[in-house]
PDB file of N, CA and C in Angstrom:
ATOM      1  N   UNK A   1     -40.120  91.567 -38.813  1.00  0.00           N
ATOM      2  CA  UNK A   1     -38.712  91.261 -38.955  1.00  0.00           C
ATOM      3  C   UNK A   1     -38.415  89.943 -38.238  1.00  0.00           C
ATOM      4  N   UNK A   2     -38.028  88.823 -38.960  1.00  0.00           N
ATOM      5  CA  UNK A   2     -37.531  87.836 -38.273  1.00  0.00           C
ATOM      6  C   UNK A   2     -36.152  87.603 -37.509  1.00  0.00           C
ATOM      7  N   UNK A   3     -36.574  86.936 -36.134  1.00  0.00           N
ATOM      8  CA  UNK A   3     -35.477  87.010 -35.566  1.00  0.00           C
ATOM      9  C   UNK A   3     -34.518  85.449 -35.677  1.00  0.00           C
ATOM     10  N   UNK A   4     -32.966  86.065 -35.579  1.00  0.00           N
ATOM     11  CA  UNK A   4     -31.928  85.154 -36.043  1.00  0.00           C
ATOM     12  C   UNK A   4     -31.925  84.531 -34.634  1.00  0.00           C
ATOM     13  N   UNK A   5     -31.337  83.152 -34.812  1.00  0.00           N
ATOM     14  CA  UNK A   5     -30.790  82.317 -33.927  1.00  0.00           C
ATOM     15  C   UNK A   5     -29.572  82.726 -33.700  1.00  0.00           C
ATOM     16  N   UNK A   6     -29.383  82.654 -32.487  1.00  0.00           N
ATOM     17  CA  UNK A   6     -27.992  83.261 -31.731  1.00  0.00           C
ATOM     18  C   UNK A   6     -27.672  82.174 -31.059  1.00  0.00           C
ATOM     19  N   UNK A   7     -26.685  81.487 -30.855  1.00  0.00           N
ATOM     20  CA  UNK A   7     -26.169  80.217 -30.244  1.00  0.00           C
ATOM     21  C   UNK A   7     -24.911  81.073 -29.199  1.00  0.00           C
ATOM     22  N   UNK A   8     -25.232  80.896 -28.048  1.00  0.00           N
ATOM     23  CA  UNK A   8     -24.494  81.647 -26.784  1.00  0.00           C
ATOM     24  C   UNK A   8     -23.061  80.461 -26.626  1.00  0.00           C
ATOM     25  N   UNK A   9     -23.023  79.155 -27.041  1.00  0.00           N
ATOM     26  CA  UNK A   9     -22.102  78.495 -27.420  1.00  0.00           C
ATOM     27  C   UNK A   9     -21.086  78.876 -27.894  1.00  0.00           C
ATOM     28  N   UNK A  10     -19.581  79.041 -27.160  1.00  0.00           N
ATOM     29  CA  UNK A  10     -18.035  79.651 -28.150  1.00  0.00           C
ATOM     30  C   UNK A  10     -17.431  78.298 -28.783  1.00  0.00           C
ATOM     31  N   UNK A  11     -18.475  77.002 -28.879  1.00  0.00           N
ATOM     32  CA  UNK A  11     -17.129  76.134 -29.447  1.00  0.00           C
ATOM     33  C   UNK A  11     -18.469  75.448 -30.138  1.00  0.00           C
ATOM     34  N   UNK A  12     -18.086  74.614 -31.271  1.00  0.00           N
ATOM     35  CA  UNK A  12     -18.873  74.124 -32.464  1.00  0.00           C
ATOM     36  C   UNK A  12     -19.190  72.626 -31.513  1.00  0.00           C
ATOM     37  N   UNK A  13     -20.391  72.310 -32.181  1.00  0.00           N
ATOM     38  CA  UNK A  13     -21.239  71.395 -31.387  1.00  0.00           C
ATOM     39  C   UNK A  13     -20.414  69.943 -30.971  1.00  0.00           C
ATOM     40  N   UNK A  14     -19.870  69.588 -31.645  1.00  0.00           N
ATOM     41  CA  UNK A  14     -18.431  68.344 -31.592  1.00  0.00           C
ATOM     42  C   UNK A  14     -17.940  68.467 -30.591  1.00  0.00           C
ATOM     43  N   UNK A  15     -17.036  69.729 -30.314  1.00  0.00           N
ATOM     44  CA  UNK A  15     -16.476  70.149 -29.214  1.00  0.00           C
ATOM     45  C   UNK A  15     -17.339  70.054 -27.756  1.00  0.00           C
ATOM     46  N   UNK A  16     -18.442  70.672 -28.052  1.00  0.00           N
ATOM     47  CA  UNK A  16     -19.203  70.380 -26.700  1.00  0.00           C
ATOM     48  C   UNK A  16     -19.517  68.680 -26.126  1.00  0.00           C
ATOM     49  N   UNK A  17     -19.751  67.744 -27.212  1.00  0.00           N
ATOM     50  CA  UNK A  17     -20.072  66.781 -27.216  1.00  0.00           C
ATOM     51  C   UNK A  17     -18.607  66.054 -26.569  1.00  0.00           C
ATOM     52  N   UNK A  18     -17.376  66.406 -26.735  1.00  0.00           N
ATOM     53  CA  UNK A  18     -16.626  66.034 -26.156  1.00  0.00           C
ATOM     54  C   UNK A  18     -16.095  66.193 -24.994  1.00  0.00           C
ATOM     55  N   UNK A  19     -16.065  67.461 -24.864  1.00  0.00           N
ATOM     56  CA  UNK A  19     -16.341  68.351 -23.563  1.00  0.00           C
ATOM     57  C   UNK A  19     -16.979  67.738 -22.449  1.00  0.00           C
ATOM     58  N   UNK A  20     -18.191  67.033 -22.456  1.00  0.00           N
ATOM     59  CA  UNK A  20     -19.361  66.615 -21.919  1.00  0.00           C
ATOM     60  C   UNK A  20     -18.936  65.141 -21.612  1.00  0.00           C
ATOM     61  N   UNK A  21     -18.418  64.532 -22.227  1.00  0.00           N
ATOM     62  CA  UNK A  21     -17.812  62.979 -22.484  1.00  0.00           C
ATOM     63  C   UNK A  21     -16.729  62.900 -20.810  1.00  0.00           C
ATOM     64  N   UNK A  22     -15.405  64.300 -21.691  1.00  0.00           N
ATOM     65  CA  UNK A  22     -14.633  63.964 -20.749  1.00  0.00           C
ATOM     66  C   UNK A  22     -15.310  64.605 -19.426  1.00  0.00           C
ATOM     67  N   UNK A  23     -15.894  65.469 -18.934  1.00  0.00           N
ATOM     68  CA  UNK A  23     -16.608  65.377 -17.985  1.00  0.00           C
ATOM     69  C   UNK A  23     -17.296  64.366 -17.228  1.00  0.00           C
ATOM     70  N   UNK A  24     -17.994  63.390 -18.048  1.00  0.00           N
ATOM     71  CA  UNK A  24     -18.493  62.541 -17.337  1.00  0.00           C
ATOM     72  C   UNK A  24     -17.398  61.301 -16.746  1.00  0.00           C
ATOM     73  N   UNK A  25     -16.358  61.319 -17.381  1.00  0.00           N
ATOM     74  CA  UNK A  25     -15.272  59.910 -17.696  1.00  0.00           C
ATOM     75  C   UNK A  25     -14.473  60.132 -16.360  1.00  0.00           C
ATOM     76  N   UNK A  26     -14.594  61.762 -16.201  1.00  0.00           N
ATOM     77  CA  UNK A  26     -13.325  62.204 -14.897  1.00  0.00           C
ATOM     78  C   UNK A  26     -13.767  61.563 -13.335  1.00  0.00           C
ATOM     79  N   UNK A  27     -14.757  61.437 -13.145  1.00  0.00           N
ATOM     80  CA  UNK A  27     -15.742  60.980 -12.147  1.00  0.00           C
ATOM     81  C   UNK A  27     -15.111  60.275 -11.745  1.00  0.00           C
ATOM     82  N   UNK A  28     -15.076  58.823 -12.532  1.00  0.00           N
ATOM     83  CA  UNK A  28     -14.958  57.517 -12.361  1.00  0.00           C
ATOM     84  C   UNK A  28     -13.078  57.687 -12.136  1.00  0.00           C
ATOM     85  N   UNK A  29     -12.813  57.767 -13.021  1.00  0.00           N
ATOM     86  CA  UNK A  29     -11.081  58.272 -13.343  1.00  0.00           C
ATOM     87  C   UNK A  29     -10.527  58.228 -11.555  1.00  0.00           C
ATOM     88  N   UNK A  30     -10.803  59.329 -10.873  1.00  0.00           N
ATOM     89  CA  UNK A  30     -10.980  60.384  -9.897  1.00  0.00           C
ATOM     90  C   UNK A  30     -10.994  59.342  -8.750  1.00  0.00           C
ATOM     91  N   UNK A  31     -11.799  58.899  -9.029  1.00  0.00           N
ATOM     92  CA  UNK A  31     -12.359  57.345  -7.474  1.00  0.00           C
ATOM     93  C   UNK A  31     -11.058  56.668  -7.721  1.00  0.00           C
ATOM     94  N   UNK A  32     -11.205  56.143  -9.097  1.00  0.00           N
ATOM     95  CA  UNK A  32     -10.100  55.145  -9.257  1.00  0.00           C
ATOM     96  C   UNK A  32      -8.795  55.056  -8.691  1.00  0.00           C
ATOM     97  N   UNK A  33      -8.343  56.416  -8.908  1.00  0.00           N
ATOM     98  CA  UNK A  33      -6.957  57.224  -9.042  1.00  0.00           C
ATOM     99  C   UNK A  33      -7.167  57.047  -7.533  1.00  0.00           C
ATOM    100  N   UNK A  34      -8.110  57.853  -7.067  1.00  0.00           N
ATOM    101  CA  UNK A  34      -7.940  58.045  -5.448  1.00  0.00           C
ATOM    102  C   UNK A  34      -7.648  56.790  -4.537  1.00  0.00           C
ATOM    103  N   UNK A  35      -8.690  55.665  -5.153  1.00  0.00           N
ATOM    104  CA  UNK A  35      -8.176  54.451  -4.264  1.00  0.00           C
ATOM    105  C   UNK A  35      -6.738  53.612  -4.496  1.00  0.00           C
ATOM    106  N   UNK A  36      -6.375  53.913  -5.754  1.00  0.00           N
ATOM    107  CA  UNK A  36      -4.662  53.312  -6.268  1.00  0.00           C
ATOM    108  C   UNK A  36      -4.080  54.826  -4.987  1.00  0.00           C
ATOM    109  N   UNK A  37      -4.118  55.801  -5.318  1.00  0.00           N
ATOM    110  CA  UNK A  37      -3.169  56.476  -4.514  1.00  0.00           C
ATOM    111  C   UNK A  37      -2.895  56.123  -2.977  1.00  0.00           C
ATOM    112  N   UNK A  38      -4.307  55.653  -2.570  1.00  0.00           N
ATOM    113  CA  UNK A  38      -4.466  55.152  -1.022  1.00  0.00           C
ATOM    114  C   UNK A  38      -3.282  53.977  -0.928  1.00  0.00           C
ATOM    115  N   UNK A  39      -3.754  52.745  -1.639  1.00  0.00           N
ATOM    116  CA  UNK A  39      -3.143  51.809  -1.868  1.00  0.00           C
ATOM    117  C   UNK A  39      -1.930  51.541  -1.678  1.00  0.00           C
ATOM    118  N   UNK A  40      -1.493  52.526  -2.841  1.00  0.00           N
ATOM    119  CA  UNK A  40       0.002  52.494  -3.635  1.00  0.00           C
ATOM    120  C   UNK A  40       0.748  54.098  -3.681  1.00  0.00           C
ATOM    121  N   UNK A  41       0.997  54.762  -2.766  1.00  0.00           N
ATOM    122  CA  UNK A  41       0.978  56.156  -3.127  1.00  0.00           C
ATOM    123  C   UNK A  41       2.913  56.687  -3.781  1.00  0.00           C
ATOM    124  N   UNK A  42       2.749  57.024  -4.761  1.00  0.00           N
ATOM    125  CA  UNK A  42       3.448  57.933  -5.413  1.00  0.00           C
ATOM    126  C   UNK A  42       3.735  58.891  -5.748  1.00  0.00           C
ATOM    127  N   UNK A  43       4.583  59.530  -6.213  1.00  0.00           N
ATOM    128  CA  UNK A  43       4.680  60.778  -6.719  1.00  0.00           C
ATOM    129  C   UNK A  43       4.011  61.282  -7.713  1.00  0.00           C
ATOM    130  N   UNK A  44       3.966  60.073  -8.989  1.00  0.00           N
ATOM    131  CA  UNK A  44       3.302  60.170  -9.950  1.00  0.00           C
ATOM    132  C   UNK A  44       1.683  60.419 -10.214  1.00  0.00           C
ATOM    133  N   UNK A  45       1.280  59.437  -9.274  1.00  0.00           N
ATOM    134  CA  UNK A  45       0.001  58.938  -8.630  1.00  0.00           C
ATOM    135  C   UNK A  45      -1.026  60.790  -7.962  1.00  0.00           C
ATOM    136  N   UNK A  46       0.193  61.185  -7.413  1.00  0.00           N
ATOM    137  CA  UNK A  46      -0.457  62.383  -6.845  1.00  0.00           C
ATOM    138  C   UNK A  46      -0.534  63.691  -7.853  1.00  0.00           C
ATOM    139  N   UNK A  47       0.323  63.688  -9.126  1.00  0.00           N
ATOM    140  CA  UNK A  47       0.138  64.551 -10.362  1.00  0.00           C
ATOM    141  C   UNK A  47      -0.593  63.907 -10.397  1.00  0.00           C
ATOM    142  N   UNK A  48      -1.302  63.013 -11.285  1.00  0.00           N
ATOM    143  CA  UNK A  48      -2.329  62.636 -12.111  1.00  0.00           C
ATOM    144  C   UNK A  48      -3.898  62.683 -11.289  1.00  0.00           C
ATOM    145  N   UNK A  49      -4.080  62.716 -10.288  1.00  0.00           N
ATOM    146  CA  UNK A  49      -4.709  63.112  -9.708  1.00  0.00           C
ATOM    147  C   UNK A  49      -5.447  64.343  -9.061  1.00  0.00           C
ATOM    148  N   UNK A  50      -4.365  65.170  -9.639  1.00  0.00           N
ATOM    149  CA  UNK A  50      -4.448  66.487  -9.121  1.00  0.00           C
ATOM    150  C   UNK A  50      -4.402  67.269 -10.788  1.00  0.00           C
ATOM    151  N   UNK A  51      -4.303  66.273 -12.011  1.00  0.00           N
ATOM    152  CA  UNK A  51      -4.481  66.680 -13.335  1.00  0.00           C
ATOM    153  C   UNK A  51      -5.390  66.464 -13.326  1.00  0.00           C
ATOM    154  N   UNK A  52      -6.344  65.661 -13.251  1.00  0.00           N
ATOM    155  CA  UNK A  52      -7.903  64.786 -12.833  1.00  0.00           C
ATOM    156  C   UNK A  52      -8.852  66.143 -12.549  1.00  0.00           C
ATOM    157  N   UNK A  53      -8.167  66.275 -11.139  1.00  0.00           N
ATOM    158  CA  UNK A  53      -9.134  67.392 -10.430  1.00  0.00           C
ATOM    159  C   UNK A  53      -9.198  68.511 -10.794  1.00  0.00           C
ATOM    160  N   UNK A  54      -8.214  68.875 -11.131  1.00  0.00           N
ATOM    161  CA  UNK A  54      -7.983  70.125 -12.163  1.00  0.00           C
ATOM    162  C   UNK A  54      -8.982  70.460 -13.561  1.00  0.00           C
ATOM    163  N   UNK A  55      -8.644  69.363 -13.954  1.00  0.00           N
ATOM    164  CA  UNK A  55      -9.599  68.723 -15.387  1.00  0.00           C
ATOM    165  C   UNK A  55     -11.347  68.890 -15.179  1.00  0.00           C
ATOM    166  N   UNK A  56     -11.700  68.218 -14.225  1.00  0.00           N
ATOM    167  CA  UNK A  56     -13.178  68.082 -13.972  1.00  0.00           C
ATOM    168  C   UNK A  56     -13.194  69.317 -13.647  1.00  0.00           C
ATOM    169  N   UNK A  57     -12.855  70.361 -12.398  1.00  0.00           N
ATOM    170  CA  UNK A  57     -13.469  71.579 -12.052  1.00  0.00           C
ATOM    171  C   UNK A  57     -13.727  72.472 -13.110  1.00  0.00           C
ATOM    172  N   UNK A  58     -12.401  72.228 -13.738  1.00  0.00           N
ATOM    173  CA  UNK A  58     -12.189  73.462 -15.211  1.00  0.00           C
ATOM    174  C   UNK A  58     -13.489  73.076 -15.806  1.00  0.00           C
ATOM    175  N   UNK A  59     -13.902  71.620 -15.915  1.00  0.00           N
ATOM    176  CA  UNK A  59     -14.916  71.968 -16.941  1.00  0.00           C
ATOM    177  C   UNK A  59     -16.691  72.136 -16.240  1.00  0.00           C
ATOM    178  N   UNK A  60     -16.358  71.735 -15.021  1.00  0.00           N
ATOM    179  CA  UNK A  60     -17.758  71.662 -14.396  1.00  0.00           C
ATOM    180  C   UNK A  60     -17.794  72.834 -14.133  1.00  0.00           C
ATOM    181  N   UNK A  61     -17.248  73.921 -14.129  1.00  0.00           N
ATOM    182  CA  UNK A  61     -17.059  75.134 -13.551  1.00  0.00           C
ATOM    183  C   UNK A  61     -17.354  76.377 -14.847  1.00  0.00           C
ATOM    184  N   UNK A  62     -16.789  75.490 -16.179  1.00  0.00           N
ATOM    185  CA  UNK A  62     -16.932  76.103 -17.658  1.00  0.00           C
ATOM    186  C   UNK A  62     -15.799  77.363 -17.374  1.00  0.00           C
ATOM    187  N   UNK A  63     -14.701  76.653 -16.891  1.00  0.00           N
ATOM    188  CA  UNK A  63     -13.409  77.682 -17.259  1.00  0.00           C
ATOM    189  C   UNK A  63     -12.738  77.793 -18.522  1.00  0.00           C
ATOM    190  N   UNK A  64     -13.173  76.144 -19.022  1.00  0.00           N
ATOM    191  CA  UNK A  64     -12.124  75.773 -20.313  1.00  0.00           C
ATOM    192  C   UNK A  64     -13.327  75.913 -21.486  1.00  0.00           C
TER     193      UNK A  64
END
């Protein structure tokens, strides 16, 4: 009896490929953000930063 391929993957291969993208992009993002916030600090500055961090864990973590 031959056995089927089972892909443990819940999202179609595109999706992962993007997934993986913005993962790598948040890194850089993250430094950036952090040294403008040092800089220049805002209100705004400290959401987007904390959307950032939010963003990378969710996916390094595979929440999302």
């Amino acid at each position: 009896m031959a056995r089927r391929y089972f892909r443990k993957a819940r999202f179609p291969g595109w999706l992962l490929t993007v997934k993986n993208a913005i993962g790598q992009l948040t890194v850089p993002l993250i430094i950036f953000q952090l040294i403008r916030t040092l800089l220049f600090p805002s209100a705004v500055d400290f959401f987007i930063i904390l959307i950032l961090l939010a963003l990378h864990f969710g996916i390094a973590y595979e929440i999302f």
